[in-house]
C-alpha atoms as a PDB file:
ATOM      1  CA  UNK A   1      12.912   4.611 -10.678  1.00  0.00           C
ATOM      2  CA  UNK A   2      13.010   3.125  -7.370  1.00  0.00           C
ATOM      3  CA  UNK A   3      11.271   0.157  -5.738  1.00  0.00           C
ATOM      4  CA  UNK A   4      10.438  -1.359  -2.359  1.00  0.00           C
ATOM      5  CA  UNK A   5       8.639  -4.152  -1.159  1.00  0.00           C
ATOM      6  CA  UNK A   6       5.847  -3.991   0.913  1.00  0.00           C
ATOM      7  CA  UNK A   7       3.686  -6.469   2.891  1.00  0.00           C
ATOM      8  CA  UNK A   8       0.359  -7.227   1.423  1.00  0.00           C
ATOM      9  CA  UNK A   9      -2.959  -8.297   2.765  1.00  0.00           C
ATOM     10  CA  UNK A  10      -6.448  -7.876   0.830  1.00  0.00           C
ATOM     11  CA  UNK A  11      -9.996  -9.087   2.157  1.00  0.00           C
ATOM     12  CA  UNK A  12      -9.957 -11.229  -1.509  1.00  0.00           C
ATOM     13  CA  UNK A  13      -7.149 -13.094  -0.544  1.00  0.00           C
ATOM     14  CA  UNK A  14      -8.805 -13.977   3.219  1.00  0.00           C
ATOM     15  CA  UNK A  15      -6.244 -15.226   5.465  1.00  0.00           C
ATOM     16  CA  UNK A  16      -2.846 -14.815   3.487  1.00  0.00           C
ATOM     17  CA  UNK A  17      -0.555 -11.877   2.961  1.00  0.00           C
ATOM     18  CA  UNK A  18       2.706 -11.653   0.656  1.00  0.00           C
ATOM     19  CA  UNK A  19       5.428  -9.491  -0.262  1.00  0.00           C
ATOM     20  CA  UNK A  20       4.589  -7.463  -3.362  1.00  0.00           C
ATOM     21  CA  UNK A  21       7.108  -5.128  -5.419  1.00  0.00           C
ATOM     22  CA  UNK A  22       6.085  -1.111  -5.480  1.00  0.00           C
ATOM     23  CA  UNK A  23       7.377   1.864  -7.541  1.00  0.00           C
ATOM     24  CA  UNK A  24       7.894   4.431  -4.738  1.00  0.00           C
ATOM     25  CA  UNK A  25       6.955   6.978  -7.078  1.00  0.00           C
ATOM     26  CA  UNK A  26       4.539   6.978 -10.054  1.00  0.00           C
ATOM     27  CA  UNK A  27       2.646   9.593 -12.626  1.00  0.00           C
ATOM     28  CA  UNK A  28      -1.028   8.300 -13.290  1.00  0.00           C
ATOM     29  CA  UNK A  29      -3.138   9.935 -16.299  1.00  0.00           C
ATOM     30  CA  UNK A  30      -6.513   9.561 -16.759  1.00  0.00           C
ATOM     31  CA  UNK A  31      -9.850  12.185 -17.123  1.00  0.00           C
ATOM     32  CA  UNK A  32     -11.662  14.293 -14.342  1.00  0.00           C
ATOM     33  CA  UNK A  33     -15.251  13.757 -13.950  1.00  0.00           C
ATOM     34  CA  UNK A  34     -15.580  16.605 -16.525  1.00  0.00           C
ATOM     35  CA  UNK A  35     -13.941  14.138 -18.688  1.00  0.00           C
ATOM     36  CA  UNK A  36     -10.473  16.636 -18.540  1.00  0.00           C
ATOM     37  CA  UNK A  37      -7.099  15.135 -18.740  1.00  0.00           C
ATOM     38  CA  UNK A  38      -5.238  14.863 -15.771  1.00  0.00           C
ATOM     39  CA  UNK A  39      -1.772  14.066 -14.564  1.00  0.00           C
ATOM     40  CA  UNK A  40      -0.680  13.066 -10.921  1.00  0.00           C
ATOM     41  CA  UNK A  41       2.661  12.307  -9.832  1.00  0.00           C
ATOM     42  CA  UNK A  42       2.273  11.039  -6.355  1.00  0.00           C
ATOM     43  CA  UNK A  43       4.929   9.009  -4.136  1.00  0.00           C
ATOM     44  CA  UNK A  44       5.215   7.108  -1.209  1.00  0.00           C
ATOM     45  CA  UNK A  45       1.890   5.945   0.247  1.00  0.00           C
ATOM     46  CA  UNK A  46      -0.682   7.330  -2.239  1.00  0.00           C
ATOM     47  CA  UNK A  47       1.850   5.975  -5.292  1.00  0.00           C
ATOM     48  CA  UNK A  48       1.473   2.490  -3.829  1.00  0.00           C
ATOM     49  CA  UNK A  49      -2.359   3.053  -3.456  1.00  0.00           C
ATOM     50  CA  UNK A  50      -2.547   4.350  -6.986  1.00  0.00           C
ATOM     51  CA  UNK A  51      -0.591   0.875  -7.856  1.00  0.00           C
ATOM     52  CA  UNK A  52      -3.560  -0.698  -6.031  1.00  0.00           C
ATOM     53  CA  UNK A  53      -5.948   0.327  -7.637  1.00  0.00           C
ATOM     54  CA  UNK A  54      -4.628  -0.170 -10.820  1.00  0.00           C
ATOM     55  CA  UNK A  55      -3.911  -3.660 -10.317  1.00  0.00           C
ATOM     56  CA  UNK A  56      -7.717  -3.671  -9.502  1.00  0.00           C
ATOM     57  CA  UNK A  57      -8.874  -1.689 -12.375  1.00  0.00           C
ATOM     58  CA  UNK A  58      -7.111  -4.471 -14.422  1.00  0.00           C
ATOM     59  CA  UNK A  59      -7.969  -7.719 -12.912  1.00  0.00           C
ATOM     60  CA  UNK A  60      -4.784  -8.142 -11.279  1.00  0.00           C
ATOM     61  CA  UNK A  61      -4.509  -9.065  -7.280  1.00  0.00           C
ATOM     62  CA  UNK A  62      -1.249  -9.783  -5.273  1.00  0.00           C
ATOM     63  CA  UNK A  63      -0.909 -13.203  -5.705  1.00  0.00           C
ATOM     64  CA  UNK A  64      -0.770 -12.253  -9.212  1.00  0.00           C
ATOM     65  CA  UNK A  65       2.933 -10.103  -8.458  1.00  0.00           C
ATOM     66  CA  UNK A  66       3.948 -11.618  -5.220  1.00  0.00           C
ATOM     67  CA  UNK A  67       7.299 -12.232  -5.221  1.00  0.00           C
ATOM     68  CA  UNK A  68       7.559 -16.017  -5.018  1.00  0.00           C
ATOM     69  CA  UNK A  69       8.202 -17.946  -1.515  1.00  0.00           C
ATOM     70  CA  UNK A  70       6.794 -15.030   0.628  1.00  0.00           C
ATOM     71  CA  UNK A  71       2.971 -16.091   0.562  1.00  0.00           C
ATOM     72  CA  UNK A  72       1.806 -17.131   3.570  1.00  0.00           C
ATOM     73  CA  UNK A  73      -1.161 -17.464   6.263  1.00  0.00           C
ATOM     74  CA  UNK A  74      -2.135 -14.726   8.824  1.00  0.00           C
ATOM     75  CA  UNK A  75      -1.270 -17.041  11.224  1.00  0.00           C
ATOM     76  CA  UNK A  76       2.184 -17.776   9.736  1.00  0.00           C
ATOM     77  CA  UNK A  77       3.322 -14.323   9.953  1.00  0.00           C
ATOM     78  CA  UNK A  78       6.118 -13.976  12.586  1.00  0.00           C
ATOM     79  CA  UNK A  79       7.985 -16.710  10.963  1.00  0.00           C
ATOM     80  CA  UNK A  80      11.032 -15.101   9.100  1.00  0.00           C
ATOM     81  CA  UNK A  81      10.959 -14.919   5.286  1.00  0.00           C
ATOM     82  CA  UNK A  82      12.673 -17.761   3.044  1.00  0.00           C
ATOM     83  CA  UNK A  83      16.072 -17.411   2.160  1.00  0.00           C
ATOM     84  CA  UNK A  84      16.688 -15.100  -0.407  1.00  0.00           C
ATOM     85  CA  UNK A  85      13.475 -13.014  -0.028  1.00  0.00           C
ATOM     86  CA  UNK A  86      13.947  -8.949  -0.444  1.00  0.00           C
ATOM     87  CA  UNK A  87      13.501  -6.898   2.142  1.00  0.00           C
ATOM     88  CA  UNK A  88      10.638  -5.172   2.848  1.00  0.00           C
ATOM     89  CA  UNK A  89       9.975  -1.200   3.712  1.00  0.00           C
END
């Protein structure tokens, strides 16, 4: 399965953004409102939403996966990334 890392800003986490690992594809299960089982495979944007919400759905934010030395202000942002940080996109 492949990854990227993406930028990340939330209105939680006011202020600060950080680099956060993504599947770029993922299969989510889970019932309709009829209480039916579903499946979705989704990729690219609406798999990293899905991840998103996830994350919510189990207490998890960001800062939680950031990867480490990328977590910075709003106001920090045009200053290149540490030293050994991935590259994002």
């Amino acid at each position: 399965m492949r990854n990227h890392f993406f930028s990340y800003i939330y209105i939680c986490v006011d202020g600060f953004r950080a680099v956060v690992e993504r599947h770029l594809e993922v299969e989510v299960t889970g019932l309709d409102r009829n209480g039916q089982a579903i499946k979705v495979n989704a990729s690219g944007w609406q798999a990293r939403i899905f991840q998103h919400e996830c994350d919510h759905l189990d207490g998890t934010l960001y800062v939680d996966k950031m990867v480490p030395r990328t977590f910075r202000t709003v106001d920090n942002l045009d200053l290149p990334l540490a030293l050994g940080c991935p590259k994002m996109g």
